[in-house]
N, C-alpha and C. Protein backbone atom coordinates (compact mmCIF):
# COMPACT_ATOMS: atom_id res chain seq x y z
N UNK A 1 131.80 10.51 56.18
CA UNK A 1 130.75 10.13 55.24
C UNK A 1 130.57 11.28 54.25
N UNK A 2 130.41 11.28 52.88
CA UNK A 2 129.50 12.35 51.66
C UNK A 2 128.94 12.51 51.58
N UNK A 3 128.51 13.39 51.13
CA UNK A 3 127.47 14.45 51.05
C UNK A 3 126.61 13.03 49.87
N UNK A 4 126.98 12.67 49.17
CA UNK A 4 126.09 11.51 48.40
C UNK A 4 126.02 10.37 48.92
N UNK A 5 126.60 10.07 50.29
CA UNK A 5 126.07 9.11 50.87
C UNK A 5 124.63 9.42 52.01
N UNK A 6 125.13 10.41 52.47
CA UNK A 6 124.34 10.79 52.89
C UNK A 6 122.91 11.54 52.42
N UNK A 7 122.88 11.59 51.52
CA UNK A 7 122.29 12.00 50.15
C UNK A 7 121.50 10.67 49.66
N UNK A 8 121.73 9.63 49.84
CA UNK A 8 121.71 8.53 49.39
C UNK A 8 120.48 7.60 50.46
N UNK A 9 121.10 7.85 51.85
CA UNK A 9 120.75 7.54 53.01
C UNK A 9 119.12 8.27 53.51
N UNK A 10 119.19 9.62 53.05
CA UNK A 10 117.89 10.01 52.99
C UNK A 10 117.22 10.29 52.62
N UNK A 11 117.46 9.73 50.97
CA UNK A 11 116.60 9.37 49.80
C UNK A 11 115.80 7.75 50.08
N UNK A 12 117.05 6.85 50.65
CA UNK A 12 116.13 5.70 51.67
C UNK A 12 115.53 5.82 52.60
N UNK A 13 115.93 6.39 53.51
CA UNK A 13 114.92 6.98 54.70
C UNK A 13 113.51 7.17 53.96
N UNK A 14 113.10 8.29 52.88
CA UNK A 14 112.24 9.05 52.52
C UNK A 14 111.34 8.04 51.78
N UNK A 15 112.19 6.83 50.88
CA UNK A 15 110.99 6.08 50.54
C UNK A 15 110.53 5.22 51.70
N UNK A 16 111.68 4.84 52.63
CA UNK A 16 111.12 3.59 53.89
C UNK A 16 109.67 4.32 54.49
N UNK A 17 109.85 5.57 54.73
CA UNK A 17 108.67 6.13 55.21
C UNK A 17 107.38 6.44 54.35
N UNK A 18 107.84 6.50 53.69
CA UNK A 18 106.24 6.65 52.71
C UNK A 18 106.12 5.23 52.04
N UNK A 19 106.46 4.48 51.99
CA UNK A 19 106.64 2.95 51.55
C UNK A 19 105.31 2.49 53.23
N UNK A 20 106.21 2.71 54.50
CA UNK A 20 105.45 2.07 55.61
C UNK A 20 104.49 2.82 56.08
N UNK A 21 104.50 4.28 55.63
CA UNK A 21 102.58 4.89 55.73
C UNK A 21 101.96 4.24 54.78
N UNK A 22 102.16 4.20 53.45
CA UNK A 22 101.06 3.48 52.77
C UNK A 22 100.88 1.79 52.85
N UNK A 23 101.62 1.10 53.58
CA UNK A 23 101.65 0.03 54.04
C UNK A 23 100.76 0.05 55.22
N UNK A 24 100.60 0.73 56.26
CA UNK A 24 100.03 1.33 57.32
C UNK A 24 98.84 1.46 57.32
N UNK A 25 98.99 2.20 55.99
CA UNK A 25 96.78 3.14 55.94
C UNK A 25 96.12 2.26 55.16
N UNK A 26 97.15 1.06 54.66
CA UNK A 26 95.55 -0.15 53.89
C UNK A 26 94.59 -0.05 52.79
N UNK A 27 95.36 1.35 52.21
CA UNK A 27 94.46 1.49 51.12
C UNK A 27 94.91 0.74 49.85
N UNK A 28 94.22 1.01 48.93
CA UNK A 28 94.46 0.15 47.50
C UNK A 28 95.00 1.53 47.16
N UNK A 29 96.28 0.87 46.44
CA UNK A 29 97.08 1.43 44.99
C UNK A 29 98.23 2.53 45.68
N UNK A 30 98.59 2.15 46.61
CA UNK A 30 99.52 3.49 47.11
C UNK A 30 100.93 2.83 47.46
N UNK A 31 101.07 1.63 47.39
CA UNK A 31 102.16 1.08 47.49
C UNK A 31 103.13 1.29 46.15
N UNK A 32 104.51 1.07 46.14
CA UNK A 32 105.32 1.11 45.34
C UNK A 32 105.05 -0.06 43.99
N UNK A 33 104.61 -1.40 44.67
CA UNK A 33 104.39 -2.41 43.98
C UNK A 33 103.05 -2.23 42.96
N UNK A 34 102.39 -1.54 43.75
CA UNK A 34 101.03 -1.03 43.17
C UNK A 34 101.04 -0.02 42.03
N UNK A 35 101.60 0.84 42.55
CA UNK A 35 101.77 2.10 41.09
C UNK A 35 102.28 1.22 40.26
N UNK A 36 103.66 0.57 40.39
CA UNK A 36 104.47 0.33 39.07
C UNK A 36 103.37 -0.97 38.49
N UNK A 37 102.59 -2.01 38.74
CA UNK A 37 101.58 -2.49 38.34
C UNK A 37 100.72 -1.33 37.59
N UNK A 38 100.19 -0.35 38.10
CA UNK A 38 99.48 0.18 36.90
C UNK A 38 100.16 1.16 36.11
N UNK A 39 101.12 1.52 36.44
CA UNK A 39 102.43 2.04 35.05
C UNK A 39 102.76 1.23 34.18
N UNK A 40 102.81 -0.17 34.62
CA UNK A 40 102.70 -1.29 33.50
C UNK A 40 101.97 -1.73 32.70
N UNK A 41 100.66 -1.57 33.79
CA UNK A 41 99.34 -2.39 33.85
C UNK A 41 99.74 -3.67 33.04
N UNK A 42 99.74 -3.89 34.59
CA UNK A 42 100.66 -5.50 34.28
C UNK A 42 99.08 -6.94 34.30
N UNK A 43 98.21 -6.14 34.22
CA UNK A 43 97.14 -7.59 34.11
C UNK A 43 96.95 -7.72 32.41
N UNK A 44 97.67 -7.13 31.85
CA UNK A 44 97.66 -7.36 30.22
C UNK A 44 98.65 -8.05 29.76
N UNK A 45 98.86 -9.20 29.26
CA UNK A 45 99.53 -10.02 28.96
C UNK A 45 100.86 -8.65 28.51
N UNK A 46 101.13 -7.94 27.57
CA UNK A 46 102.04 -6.87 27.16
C UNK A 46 102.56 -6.22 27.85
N UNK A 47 101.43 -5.59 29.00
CA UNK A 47 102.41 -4.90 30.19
C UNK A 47 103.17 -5.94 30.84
N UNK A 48 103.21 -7.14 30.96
CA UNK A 48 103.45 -7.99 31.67
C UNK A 48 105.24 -8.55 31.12
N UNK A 49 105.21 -8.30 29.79
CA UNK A 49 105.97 -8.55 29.20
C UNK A 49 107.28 -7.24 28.79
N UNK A 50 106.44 -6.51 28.86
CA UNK A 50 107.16 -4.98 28.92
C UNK A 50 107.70 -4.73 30.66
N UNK A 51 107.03 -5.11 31.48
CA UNK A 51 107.63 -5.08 32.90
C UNK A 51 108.88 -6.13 32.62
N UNK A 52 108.58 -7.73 32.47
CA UNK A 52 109.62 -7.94 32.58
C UNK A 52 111.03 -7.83 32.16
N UNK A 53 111.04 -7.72 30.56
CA UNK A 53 111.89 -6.95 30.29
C UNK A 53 112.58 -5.73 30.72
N UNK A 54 111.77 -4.78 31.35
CA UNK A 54 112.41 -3.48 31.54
C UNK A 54 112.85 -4.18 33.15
N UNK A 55 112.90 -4.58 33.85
CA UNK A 55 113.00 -6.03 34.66
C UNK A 55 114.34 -6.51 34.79
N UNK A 56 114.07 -7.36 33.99
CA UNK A 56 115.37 -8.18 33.00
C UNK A 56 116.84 -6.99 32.95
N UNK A 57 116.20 -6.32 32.11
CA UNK A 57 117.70 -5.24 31.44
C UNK A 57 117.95 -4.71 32.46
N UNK A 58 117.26 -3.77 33.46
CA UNK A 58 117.77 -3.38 34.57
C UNK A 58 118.60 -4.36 35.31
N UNK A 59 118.35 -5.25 35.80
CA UNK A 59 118.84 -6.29 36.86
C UNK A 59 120.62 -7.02 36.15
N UNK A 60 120.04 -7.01 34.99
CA UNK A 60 121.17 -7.38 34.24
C UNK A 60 122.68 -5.98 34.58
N UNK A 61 122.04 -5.05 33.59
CA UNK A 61 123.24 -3.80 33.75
C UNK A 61 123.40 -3.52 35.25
N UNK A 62 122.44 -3.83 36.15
CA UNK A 62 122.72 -3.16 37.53
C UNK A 62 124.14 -4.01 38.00
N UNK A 63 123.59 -5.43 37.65
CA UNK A 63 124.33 -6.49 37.98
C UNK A 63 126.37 -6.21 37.45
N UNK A 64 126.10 -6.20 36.42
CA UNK A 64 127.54 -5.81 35.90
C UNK A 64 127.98 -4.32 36.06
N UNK A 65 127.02 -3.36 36.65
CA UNK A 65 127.61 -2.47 36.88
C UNK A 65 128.10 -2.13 38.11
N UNK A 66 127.25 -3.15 39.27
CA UNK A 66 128.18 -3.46 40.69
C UNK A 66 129.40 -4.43 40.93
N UNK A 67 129.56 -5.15 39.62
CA UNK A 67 130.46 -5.92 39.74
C UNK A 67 132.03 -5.03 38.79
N UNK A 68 131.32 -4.13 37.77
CA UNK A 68 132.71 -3.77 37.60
C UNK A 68 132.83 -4.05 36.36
N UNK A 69 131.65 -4.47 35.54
CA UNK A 69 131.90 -5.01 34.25
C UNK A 69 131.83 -4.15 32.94
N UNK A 70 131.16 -3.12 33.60
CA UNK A 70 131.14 -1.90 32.48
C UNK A 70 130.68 -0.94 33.42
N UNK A 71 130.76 0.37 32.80
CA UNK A 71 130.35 2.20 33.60
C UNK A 71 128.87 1.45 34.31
């Protein structure tokens, strides 16, 4: 295994665990889903539209970039 897989592996580890403490302790706004809602502030029609897009384009390039379709 590499040093960037492994690298990789406990960069997931590190969010699974702070992802399932703040899942855990029940508070408001500490979840992943939660911040990026108010980095958006997605209850405004604009953030809403600016999330999806930035959304959109990600999912898109991620998409062709696991398949091989460009860098």
């Amino acid at each position: 295994m590499s040093g960037y897989a492994i690298a990789w592996l406990a960069w997931a580890g590190g969010f699974a665990i702070t992802e399932g403490l703040a899942l855990a302790n029940k508070r408001q706004g500490d979840t992943l889903s939660e911040e990026t809602r108010k980095v958006f502030r997605t209850r405004s029609a604009a953030g809403r539209i600016v999330f999806g897009s930035a959304w959109c384009g990600f999912s898109a390039w991620y998409l062709g970039h696991i398949l091989k379709w460009w860098p």
